[in-house]
C-alpha atoms as a PDB file:
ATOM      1  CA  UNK A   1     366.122  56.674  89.277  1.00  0.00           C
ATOM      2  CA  UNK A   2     368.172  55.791  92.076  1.00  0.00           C
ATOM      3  CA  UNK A   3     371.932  55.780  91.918  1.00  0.00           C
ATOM      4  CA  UNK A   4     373.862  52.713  92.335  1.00  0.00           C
ATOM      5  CA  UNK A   5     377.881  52.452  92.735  1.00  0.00           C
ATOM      6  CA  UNK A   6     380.066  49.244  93.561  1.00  0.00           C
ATOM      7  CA  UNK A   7     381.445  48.997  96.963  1.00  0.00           C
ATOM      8  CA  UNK A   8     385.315  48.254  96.854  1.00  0.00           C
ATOM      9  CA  UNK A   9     383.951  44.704  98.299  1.00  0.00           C
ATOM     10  CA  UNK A  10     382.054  44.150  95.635  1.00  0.00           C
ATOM     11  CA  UNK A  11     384.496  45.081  92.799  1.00  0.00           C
ATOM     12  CA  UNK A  12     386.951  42.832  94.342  1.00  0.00           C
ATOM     13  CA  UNK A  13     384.514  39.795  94.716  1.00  0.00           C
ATOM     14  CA  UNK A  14     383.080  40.619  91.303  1.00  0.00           C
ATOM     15  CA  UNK A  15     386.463  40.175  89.675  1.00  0.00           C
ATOM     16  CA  UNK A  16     387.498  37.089  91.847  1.00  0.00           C
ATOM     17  CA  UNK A  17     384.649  35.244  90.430  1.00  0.00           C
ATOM     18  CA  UNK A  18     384.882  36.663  87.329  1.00  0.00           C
ATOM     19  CA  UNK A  19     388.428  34.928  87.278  1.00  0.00           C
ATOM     20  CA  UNK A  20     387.738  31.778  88.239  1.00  0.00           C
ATOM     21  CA  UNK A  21     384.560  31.714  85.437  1.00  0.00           C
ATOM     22  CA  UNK A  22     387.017  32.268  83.099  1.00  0.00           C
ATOM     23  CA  UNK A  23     388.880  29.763  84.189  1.00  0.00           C
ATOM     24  CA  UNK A  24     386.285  27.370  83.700  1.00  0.00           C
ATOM     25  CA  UNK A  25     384.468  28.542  80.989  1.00  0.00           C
ATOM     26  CA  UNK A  26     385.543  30.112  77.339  1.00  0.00           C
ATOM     27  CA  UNK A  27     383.291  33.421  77.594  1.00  0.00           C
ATOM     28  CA  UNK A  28     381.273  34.602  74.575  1.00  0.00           C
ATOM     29  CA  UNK A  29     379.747  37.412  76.266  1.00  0.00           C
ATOM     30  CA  UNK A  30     380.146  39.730  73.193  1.00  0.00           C
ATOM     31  CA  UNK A  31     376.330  40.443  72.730  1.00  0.00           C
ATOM     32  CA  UNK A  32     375.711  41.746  76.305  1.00  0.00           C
ATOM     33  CA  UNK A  33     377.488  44.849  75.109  1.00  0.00           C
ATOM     34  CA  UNK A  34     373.499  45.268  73.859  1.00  0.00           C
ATOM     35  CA  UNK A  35     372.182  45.459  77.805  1.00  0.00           C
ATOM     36  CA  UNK A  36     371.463  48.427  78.544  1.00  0.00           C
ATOM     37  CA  UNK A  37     373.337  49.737  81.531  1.00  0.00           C
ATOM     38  CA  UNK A  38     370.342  50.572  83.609  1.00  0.00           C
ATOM     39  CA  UNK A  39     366.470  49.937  84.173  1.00  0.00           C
ATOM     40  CA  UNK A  40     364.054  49.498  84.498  1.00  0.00           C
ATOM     41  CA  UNK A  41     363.949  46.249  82.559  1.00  0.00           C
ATOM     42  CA  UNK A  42     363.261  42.187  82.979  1.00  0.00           C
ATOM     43  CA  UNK A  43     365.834  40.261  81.833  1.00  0.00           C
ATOM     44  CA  UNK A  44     364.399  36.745  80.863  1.00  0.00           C
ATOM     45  CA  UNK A  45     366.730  33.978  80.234  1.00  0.00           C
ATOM     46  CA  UNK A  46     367.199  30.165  80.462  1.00  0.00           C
ATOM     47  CA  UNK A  47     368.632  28.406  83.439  1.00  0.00           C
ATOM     48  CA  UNK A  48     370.871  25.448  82.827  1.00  0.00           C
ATOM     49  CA  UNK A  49     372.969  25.513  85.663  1.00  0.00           C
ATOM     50  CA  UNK A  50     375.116  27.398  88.041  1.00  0.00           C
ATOM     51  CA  UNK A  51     377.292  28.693  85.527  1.00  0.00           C
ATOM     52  CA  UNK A  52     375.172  31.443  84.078  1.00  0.00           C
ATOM     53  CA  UNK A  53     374.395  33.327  87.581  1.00  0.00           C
ATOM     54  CA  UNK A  54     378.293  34.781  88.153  1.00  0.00           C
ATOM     55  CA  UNK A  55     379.101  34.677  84.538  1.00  0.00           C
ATOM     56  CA  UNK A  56     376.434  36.801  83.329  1.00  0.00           C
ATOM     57  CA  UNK A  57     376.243  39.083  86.642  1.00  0.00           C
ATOM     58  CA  UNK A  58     380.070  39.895  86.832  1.00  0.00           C
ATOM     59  CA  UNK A  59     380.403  40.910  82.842  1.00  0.00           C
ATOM     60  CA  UNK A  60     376.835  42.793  83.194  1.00  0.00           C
ATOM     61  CA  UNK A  61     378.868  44.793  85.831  1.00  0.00           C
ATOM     62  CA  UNK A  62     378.611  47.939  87.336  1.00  0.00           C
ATOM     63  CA  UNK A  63     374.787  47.661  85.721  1.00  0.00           C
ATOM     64  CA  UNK A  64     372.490  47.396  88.753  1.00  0.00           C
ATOM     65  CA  UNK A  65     371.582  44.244  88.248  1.00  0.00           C
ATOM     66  CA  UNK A  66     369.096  41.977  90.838  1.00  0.00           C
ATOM     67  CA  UNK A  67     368.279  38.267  89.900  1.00  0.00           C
ATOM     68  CA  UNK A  68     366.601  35.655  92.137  1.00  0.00           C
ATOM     69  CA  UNK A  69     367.963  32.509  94.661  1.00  0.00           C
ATOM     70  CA  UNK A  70     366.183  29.769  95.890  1.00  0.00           C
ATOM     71  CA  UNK A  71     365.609  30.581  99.552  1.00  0.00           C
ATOM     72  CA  UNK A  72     367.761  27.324 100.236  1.00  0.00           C
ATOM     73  CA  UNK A  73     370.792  29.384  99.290  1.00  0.00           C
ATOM     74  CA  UNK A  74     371.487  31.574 102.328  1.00  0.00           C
ATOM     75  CA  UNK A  75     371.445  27.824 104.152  1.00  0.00           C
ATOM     76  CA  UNK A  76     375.242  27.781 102.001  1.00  0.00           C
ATOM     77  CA  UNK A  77     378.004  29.358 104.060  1.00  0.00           C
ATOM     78  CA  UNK A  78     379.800  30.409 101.052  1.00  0.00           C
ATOM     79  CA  UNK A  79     376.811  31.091  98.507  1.00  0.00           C
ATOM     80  CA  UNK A  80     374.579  32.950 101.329  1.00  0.00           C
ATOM     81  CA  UNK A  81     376.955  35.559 101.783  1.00  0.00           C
ATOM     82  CA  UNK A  82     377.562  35.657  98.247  1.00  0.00           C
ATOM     83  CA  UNK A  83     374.481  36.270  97.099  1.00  0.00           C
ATOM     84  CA  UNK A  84     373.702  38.794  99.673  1.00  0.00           C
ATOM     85  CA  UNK A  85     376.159  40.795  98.400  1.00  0.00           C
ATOM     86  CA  UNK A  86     374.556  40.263  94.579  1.00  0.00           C
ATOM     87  CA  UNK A  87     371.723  41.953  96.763  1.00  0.00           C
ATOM     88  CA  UNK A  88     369.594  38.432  95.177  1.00  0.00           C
ATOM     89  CA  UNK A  89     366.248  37.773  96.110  1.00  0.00           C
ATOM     90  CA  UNK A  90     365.517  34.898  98.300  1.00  0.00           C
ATOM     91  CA  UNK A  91     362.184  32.805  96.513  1.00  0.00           C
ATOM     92  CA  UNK A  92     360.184  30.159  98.382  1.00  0.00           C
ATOM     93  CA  UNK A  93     359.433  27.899  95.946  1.00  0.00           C
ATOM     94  CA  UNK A  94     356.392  26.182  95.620  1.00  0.00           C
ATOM     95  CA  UNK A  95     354.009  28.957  96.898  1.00  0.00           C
ATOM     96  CA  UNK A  96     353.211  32.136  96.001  1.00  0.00           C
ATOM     97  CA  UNK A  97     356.014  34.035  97.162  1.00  0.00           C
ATOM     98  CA  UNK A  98     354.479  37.651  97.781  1.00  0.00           C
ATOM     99  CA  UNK A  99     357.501  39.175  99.270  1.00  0.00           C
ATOM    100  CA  UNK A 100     359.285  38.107  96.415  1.00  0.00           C
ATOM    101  CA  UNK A 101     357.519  39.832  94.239  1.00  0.00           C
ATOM    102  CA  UNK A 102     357.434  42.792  96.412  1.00  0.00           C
ATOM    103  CA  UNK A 103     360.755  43.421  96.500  1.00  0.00           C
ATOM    104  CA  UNK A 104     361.005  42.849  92.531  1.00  0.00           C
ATOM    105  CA  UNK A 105     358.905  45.450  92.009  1.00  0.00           C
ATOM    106  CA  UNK A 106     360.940  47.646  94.262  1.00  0.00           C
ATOM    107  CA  UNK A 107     363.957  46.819  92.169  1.00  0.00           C
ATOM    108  CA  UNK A 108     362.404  48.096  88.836  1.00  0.00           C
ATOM    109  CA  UNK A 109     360.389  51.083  90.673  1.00  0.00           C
ATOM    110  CA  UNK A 110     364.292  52.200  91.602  1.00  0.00           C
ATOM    111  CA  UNK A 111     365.040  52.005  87.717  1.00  0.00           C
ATOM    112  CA  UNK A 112     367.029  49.086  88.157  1.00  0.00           C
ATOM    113  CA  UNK A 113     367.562  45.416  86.203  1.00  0.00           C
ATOM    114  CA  UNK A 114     365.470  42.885  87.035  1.00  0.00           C
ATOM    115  CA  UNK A 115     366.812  39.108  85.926  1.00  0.00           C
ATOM    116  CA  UNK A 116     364.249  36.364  86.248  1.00  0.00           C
ATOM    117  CA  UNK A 117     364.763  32.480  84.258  1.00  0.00           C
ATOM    118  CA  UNK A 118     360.693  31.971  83.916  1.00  0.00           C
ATOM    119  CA  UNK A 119     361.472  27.852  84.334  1.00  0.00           C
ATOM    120  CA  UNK A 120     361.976  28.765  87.771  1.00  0.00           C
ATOM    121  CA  UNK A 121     364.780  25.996  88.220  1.00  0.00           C
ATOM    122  CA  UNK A 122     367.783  24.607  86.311  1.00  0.00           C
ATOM    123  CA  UNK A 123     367.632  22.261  83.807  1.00  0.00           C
ATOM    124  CA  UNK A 124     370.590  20.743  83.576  1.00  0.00           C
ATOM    125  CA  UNK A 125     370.394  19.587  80.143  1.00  0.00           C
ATOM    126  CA  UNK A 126     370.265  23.093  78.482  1.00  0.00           C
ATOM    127  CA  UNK A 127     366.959  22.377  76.809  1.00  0.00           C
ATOM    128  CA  UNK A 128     364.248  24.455  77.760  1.00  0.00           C
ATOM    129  CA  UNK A 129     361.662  23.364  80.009  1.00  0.00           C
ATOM    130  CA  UNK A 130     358.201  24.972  80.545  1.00  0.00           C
ATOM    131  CA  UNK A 131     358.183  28.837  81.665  1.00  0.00           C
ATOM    132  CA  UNK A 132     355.784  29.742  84.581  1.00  0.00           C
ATOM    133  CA  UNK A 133     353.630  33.083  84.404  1.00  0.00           C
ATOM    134  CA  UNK A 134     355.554  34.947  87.539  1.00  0.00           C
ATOM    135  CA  UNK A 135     357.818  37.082  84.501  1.00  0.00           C
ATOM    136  CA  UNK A 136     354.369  38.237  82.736  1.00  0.00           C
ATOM    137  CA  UNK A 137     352.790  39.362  86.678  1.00  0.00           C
ATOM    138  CA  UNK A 138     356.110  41.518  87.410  1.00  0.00           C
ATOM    139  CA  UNK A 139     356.086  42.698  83.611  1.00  0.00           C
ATOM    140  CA  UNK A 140     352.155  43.696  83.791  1.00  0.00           C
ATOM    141  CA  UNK A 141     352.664  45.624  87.261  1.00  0.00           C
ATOM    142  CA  UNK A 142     355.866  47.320  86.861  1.00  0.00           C
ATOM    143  CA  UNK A 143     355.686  48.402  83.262  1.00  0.00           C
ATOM    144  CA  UNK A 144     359.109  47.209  82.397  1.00  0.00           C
ATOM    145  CA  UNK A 145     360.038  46.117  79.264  1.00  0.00           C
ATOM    146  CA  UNK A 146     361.861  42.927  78.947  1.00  0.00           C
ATOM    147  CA  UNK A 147     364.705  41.734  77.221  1.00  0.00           C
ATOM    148  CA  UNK A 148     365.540  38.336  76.573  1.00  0.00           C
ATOM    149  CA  UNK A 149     369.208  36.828  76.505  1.00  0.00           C
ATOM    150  CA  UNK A 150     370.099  32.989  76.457  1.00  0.00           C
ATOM    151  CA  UNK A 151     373.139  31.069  76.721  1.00  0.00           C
ATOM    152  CA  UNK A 152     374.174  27.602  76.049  1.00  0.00           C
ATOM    153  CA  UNK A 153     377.478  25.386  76.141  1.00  0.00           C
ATOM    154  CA  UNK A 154     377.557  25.439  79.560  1.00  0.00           C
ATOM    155  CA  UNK A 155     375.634  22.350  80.244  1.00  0.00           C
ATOM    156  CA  UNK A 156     379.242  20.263  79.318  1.00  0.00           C
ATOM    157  CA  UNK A 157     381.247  21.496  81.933  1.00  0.00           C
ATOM    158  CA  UNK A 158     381.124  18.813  84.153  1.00  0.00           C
ATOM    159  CA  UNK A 159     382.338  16.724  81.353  1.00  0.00           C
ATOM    160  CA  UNK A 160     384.967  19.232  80.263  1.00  0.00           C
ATOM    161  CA  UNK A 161     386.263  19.950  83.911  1.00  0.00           C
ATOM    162  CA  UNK A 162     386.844  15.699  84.495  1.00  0.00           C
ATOM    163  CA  UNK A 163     389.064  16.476  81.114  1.00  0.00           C
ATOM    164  CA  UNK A 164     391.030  19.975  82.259  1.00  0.00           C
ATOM    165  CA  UNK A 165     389.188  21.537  79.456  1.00  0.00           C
ATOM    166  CA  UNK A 166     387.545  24.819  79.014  1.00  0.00           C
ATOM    167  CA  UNK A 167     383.527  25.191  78.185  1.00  0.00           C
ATOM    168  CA  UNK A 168     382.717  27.119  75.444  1.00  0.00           C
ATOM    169  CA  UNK A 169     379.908  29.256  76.987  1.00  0.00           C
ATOM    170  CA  UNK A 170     377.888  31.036  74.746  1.00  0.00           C
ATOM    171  CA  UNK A 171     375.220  34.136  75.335  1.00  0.00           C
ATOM    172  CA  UNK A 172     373.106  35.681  72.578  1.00  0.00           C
ATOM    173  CA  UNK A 173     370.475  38.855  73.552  1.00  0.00           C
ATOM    174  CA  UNK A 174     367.593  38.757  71.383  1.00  0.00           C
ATOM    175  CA  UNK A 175     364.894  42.158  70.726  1.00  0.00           C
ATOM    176  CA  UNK A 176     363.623  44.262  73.202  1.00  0.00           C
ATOM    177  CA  UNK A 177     359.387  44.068  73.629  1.00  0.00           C
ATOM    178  CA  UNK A 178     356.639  44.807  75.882  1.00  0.00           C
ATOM    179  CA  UNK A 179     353.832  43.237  77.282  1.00  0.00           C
ATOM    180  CA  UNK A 180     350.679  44.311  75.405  1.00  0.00           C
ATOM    181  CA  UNK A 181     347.056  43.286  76.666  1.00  0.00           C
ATOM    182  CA  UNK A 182     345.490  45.278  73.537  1.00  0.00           C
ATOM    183  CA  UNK A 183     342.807  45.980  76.748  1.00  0.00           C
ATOM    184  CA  UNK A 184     341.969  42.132  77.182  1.00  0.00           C
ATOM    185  CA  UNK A 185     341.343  40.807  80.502  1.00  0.00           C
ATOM    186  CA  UNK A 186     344.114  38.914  81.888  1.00  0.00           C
ATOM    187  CA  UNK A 187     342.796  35.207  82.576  1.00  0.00           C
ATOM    188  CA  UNK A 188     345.169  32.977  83.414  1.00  0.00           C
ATOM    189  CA  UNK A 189     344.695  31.593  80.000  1.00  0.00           C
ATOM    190  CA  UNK A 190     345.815  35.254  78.646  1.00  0.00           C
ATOM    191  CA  UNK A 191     348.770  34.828  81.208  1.00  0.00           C
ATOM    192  CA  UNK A 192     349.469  31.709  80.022  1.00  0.00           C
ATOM    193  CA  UNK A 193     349.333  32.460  76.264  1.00  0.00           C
ATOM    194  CA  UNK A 194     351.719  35.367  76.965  1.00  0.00           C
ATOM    195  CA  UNK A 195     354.360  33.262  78.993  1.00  0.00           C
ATOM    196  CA  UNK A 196     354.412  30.989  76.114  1.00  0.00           C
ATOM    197  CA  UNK A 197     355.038  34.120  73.349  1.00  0.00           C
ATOM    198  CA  UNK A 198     357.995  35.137  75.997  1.00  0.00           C
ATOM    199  CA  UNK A 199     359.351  31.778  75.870  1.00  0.00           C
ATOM    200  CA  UNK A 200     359.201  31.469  72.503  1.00  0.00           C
ATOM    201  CA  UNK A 201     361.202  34.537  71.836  1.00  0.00           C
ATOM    202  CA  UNK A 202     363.944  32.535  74.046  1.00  0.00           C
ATOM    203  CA  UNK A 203     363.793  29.764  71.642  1.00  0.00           C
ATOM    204  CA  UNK A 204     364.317  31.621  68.861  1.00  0.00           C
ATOM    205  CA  UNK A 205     367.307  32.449  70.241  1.00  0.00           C
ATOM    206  CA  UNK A 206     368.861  29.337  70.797  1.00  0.00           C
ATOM    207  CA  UNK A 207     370.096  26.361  68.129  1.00  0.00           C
ATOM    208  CA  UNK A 208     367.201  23.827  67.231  1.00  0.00           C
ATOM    209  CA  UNK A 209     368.879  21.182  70.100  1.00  0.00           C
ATOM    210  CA  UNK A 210     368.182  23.676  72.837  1.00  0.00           C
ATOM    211  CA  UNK A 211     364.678  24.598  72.043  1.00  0.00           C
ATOM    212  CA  UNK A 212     363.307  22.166  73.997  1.00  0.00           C
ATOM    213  CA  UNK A 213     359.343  22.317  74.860  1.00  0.00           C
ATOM    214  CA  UNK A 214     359.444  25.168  72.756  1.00  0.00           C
ATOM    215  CA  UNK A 215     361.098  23.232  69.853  1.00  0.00           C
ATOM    216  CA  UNK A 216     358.258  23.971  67.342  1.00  0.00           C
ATOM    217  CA  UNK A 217     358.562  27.643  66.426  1.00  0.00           C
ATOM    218  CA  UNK A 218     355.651  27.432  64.205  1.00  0.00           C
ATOM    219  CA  UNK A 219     353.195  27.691  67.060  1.00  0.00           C
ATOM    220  CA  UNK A 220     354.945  30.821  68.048  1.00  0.00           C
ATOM    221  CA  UNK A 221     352.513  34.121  68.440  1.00  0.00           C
ATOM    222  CA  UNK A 222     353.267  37.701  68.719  1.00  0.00           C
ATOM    223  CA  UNK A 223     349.567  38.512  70.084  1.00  0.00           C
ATOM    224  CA  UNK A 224     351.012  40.364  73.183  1.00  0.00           C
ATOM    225  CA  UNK A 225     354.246  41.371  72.498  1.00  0.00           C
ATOM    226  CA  UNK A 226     354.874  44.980  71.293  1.00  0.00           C
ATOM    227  CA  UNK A 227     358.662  45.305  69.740  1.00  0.00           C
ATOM    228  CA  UNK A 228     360.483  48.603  70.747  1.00  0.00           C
ATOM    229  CA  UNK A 229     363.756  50.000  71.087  1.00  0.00           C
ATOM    230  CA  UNK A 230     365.983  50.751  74.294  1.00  0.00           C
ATOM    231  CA  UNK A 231     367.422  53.828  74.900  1.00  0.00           C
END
């Protein structure tokens, strides 16, 4: 495993945003005490909006933690350094981004935290839209186990902010599991079958109004997921 330390740059960027976060937002990040502190592991999670990137990177903290941008980011003279920093990876969206992946896999290879949202872009609304089979290909290939961890309350900020009030932002981590084919070939159906059990255990996670396309936990399955424990 490869050894990872914060640069005085980054500590002091860390806690700036950090700051400001908690200006904006009332932090409930009480659960991520359950991350563990290094890899290799997929973090899966929901994307509502900007909020959850700094909030959940700065308290996750000095964890090696890498999460993917859009590739439209580094066009932002503020975010593109940012994120450079946060050592993100830039994804082309809308093709299949191969160097993406490649350098994902180098992440967890070094034994470090991979964070991916499988709906591949924000929803806005906080309810959760369909997940896309990219998390089950890095899963299958690396190894990793994955972890998933949702939040919710942030999706009223906007709201909150036009009222010089503070958004209760909320993050629960659910159970450890990994990706089991049971030695079945991996269609795209089987792909598909196991982004929808990984989405599901999201759901689970989150109160009926946020469960989205995944509202009906009664079509849940378990067919590929094998439940174990970090160290």
């Amino acid at each position: 495993m490869t050894e990872y330390a914060l640069t005085l740059t980054e500590m002091a960027v860390n806690a700036a945003v950090k700051g400001v976060m908690s200006l904006i937002c009332r932090v409930d990040v009480e659960q991520l005490s359950r991350v563990p502190s290094r890899g290799p592991l997929i973090l899966v999670t929901n994307h509502i909006n900007f909020l959850e990137v700094p909030i959940m990177y700065t308290h996750l903290q000095p964890s090696p933690v890498v999460g993917f941008a859009k590739a439209e980011t580094w066009d932002s003279p503020f975010l593109g350094p940012l994120f450079t920093l946060w050592n993100a990876i830039p994804v082309h969206r809308g093709e299949a981004d191969l160097t993406a992946i490649r350098l994902a896999l180098g992440v967890l290879k070094k034994g470090h935290i991979l964070a991916i949202s499988p709906e591949g872009t924000r929803s806005g609304h906080g309810r959760l839209q369909k997940g896309y089979a990219g998390v089950v290909t890095l899963a299958l290939r690396s190894g990793a186990p994955i972890l998933p961890i949702v939040n919710f309350g942030g999706e009223q900020y906007r709201n909150n902010l036009s009222r010089l009030r503070r958004t209760d932002f909320k993050v629960i981590v659910g159970e450890p599991f990994m990706l089991d084919t049971g030695g079945a070939k991996t269609t795209s159906g089987v792909r598909g079958q196991m982004t929808d059990e990984i989405m599901y255990q999201l759901a689970s996670l989150l109160p009926p109004a946020y469960r989205g396309e995944y509202a009906d936990l009664s079509k849940a399955t378990q067919n590929y997921l094998k439940f174990i424990t970090l160290n």
